[in-house]
N, C-alpha and C. Protein backbone atom coordinates (compact mmCIF):
# COMPACT_ATOMS: atom_id res chain seq x y z
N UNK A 1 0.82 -1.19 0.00
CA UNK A 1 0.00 0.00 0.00
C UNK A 1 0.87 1.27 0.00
N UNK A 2 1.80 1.01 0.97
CA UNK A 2 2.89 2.21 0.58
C UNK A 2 3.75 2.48 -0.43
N UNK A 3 3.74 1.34 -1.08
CA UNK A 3 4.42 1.84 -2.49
C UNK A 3 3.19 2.38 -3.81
N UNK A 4 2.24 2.07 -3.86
CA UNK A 4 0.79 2.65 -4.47
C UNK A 4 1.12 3.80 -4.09
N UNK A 5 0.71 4.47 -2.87
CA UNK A 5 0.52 5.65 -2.21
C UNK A 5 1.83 6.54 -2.64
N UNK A 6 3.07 5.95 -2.42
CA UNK A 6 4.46 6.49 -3.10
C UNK A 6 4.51 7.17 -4.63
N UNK A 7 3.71 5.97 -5.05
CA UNK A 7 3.46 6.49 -6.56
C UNK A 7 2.99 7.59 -7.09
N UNK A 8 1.65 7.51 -6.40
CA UNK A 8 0.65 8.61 -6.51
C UNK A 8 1.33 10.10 -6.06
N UNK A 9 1.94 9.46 -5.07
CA UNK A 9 2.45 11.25 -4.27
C UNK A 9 3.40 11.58 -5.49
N UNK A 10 4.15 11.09 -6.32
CA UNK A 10 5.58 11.28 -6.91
C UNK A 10 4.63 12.00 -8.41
N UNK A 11 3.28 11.24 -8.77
CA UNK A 11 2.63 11.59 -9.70
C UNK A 11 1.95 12.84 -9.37
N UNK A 12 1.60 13.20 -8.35
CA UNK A 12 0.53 13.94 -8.06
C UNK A 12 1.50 15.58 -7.52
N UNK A 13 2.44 15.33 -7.64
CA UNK A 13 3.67 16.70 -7.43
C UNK A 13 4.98 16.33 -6.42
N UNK A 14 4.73 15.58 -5.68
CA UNK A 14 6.04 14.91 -5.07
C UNK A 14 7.41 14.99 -5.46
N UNK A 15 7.31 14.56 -6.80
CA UNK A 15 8.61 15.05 -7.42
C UNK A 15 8.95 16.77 -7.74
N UNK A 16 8.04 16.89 -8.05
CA UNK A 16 8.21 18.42 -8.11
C UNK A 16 8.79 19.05 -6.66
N UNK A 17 8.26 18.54 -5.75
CA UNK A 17 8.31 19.13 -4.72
C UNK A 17 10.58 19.20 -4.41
N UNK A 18 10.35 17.50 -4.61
CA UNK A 18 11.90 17.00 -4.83
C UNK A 18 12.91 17.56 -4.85
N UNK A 19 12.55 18.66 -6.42
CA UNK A 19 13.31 18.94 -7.32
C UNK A 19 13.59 20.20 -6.76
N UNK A 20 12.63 20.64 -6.22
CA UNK A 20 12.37 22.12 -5.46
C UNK A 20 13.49 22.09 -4.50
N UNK A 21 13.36 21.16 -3.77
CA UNK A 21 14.05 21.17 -2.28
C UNK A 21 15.67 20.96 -2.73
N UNK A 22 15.79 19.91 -3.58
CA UNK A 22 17.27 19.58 -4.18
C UNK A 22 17.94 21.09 -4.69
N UNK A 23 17.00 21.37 -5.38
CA UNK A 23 17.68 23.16 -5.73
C UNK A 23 17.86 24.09 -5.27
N UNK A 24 16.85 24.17 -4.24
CA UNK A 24 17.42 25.32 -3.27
C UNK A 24 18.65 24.68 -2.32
N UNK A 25 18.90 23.22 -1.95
CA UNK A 25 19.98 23.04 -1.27
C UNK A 25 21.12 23.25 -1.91
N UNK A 26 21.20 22.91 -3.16
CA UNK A 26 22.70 23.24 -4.19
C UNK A 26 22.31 24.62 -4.29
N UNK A 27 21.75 25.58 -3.66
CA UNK A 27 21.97 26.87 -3.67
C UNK A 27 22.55 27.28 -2.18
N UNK A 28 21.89 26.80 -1.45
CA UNK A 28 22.29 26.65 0.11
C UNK A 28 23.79 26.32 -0.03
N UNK A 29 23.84 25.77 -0.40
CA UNK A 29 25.73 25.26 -0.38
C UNK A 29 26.90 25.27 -1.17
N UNK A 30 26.49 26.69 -1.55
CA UNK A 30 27.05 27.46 -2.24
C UNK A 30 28.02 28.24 -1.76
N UNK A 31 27.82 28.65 -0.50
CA UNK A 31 28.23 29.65 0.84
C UNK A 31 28.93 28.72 1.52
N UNK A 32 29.88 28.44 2.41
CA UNK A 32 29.99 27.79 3.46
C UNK A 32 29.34 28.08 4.58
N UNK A 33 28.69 29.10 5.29
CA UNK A 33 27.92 29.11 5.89
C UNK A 33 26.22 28.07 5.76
N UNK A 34 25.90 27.85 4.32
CA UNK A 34 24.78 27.36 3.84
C UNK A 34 24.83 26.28 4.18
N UNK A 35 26.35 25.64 3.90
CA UNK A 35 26.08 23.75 4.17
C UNK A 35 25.25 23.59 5.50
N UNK A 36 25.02 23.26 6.17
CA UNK A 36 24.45 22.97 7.20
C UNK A 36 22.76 23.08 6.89
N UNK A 37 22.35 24.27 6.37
CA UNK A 37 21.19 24.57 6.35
C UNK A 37 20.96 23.99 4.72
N UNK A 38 21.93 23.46 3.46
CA UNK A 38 21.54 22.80 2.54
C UNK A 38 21.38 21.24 2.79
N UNK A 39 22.45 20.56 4.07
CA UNK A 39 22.00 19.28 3.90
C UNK A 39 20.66 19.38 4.77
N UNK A 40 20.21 20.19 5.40
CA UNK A 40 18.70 19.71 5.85
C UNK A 40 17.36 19.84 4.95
N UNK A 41 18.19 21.00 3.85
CA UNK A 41 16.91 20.93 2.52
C UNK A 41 16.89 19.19 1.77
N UNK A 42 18.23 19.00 2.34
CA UNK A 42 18.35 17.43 1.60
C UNK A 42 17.43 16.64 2.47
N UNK A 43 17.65 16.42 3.41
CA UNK A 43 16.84 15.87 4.73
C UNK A 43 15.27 15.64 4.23
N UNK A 44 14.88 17.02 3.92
CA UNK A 44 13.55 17.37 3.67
C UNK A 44 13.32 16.81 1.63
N UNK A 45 13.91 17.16 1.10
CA UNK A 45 13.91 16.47 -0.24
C UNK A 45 13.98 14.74 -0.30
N UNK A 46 14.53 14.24 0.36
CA UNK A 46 14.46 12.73 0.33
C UNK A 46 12.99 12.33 1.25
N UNK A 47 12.54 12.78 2.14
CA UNK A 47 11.32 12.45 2.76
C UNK A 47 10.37 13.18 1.42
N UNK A 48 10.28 13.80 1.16
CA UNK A 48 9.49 14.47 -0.10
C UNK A 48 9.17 13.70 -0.96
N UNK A 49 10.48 12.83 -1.25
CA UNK A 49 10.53 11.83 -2.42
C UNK A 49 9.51 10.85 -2.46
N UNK A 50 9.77 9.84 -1.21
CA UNK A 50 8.39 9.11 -1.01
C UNK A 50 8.29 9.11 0.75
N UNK A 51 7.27 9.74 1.07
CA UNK A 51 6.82 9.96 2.36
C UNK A 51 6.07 9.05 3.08
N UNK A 52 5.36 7.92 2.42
CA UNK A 52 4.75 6.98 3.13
C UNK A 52 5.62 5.74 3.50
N UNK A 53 5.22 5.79 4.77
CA UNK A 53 5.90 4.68 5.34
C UNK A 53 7.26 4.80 5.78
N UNK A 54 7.38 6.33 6.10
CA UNK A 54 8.67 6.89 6.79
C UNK A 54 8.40 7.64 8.36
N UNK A 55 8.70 7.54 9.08
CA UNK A 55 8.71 8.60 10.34
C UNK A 55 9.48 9.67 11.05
N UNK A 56 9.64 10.94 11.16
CA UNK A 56 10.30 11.89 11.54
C UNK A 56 10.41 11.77 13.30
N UNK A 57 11.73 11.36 12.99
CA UNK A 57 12.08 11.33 14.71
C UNK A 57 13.10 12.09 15.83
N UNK A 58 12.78 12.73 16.98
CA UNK A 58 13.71 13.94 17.17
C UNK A 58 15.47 12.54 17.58
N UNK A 59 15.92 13.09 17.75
CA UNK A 59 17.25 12.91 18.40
C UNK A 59 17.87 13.34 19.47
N UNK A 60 17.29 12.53 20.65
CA UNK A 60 17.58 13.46 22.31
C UNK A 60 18.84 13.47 22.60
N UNK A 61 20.15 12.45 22.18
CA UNK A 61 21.22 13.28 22.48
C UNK A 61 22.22 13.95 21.32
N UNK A 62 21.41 14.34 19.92
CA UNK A 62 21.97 14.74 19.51
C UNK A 62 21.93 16.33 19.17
N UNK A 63 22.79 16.50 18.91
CA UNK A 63 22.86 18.42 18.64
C UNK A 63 22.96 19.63 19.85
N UNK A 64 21.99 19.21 20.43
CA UNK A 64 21.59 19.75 22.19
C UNK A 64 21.30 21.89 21.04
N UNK A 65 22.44 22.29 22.02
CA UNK A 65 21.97 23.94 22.14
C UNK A 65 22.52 24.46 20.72
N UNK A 66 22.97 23.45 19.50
CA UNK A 66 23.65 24.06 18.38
C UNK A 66 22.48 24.06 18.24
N UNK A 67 21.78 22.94 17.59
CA UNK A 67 20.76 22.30 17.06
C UNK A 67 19.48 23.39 17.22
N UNK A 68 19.39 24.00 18.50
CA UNK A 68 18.33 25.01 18.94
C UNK A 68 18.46 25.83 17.92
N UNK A 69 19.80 26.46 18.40
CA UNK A 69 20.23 27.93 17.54
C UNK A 69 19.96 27.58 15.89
N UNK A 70 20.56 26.64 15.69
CA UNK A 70 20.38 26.25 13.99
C UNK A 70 18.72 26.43 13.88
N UNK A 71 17.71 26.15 14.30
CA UNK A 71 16.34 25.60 14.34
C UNK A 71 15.88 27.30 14.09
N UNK A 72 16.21 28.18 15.40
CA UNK A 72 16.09 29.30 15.22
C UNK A 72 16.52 30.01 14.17
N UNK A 73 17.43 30.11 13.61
CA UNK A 73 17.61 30.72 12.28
C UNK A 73 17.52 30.02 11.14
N UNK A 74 16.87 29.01 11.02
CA UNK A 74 16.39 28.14 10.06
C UNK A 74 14.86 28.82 10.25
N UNK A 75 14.37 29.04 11.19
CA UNK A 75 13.08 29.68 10.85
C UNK A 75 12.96 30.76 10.33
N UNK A 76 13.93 31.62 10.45
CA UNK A 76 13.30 33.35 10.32
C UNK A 76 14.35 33.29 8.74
N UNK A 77 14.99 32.50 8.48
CA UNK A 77 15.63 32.21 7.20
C UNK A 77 14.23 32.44 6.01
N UNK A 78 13.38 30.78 6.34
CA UNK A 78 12.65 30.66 5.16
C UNK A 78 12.03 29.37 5.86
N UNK A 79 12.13 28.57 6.89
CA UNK A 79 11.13 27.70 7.37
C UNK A 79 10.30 28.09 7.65
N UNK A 80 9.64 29.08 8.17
CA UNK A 80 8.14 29.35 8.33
C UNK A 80 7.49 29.16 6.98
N UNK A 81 8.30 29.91 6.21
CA UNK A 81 7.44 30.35 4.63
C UNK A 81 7.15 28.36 4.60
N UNK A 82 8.31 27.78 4.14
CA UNK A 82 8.34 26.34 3.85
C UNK A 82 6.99 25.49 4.21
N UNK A 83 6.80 26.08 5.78
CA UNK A 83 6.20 25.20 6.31
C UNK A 83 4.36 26.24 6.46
N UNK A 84 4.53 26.78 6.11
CA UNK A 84 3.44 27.07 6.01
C UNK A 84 2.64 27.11 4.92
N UNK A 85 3.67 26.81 3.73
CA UNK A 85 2.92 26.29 2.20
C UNK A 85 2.73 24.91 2.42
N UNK A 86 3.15 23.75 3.08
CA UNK A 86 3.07 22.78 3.48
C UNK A 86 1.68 22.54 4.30
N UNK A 87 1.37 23.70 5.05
CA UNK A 87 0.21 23.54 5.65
C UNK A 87 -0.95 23.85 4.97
N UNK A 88 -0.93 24.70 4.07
CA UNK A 88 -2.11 24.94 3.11
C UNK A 88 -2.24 24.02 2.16
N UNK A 89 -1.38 23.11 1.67
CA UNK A 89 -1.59 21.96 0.65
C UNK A 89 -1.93 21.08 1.47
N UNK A 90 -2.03 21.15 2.89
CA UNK A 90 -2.34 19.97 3.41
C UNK A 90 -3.98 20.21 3.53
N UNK A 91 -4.01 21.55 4.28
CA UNK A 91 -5.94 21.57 4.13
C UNK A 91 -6.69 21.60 3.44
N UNK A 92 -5.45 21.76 2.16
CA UNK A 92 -6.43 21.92 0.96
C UNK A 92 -6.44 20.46 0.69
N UNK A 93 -5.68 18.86 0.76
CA UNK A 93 -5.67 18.15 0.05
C UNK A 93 -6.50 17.24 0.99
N UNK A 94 -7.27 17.80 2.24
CA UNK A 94 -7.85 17.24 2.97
C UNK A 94 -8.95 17.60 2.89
N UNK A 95 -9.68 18.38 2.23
CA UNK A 95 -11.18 18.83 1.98
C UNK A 95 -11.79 17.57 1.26
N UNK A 96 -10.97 16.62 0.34
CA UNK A 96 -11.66 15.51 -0.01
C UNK A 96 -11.02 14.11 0.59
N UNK A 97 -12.14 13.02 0.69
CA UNK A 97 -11.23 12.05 1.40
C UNK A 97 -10.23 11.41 0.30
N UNK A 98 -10.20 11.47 -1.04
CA UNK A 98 -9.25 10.70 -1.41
C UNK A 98 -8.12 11.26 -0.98
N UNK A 99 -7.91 12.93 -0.68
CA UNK A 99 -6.55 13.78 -0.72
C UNK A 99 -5.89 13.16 0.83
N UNK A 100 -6.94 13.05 1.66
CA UNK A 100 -5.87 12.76 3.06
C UNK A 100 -5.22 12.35 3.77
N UNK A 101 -5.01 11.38 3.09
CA UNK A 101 -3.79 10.70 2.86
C UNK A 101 -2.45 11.57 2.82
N UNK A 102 -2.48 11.97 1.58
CA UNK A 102 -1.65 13.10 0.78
C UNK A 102 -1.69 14.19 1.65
N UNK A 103 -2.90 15.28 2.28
CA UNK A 103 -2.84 16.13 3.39
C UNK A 103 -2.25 15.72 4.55
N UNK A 104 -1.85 14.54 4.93
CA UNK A 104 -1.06 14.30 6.49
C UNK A 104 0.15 14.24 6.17
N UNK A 105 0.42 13.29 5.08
CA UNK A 105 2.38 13.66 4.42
C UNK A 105 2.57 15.04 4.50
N UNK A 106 1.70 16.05 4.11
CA UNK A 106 2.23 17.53 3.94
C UNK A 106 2.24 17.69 5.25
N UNK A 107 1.25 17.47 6.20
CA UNK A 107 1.41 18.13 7.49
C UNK A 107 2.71 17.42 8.46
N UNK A 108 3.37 16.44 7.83
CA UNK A 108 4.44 15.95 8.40
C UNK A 108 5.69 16.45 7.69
N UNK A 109 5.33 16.93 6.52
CA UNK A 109 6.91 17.27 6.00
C UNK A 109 6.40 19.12 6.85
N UNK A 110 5.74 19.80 7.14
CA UNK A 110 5.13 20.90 7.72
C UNK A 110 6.04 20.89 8.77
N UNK A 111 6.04 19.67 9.82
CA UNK A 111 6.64 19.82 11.18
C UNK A 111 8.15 19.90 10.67
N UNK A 112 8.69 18.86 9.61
CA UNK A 112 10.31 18.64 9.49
C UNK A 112 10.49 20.21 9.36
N UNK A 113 10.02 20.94 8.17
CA UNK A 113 10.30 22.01 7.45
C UNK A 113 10.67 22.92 8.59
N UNK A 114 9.52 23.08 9.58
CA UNK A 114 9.85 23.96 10.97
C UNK A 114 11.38 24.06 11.34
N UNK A 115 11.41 22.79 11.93
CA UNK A 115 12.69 22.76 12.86
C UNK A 115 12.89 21.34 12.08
N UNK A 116 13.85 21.40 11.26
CA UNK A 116 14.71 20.21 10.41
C UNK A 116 15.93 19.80 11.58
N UNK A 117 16.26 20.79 12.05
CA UNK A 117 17.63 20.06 12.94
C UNK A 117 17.11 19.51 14.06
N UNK A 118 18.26 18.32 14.54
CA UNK A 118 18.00 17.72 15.54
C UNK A 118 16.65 16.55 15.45
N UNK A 119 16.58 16.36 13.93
CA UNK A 119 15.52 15.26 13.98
C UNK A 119 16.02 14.40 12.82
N UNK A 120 15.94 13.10 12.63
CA UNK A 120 16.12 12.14 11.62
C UNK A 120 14.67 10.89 11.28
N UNK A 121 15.27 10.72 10.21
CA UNK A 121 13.80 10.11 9.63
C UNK A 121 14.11 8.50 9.23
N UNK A 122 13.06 8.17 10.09
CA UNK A 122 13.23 6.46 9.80
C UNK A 122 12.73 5.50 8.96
């Protein structure tokens, strides 16, 4: 069922989404300052790819008070924006029941997009 569902998401803009995230990270890491904040666009581009049947999980001893600070200026960067287009494709893809499926992947790549550091995906 999760590979059906994989499909559909990759057909239905998933990849697009992908391609999105892959490009702004090879823009992110461009800077040396960026790496850090491009491998988490990667982070977020591979869960993008196929989202079902994956889980976003924090990491309690990893990162500690970098991880904060990174989180914090990962928001006022461009994670809010991220994650708040994430949240409108999600209510929007939840107004019908075939979409909600598809609306809870968005509202989970929503939380990564927030605060990407200090979490890994299983």
């Amino acid at each position: 069922m999760n590979l059906l569902l994989n499909i559909l998401w990759l057909i239905c803009g998933g990849f697009l989404i992908c391609v999105e995230y892959i490009l702004s990270s090879l823009l992110l890491m461009v800077t040396i300052i960026g790496i850090p904040f491009g491998f988490q666009t990667l982070k977020l581009s591979m869960l993008a790819l196929c989202p079902f049947g994956r889980e976003v999980r924090s990491c309690p001893g990893d990162g500690g008070c970098l991880s904060v600070l990174m989180n914090i200026i990962w928001i006022f960067v461009g994670g809010i924006w991220i994650s708040l287009s994430h949240l409108a494709f999600g209510v929007l893809l939840c107004i019908t029941i075939i979409g909600i499926p598809f609306g809870l992947q968005h509202f989970k790549l929503a939380g990564l997009a927030l605060t990407p550091f200090g979490k890994e995906i299983v």
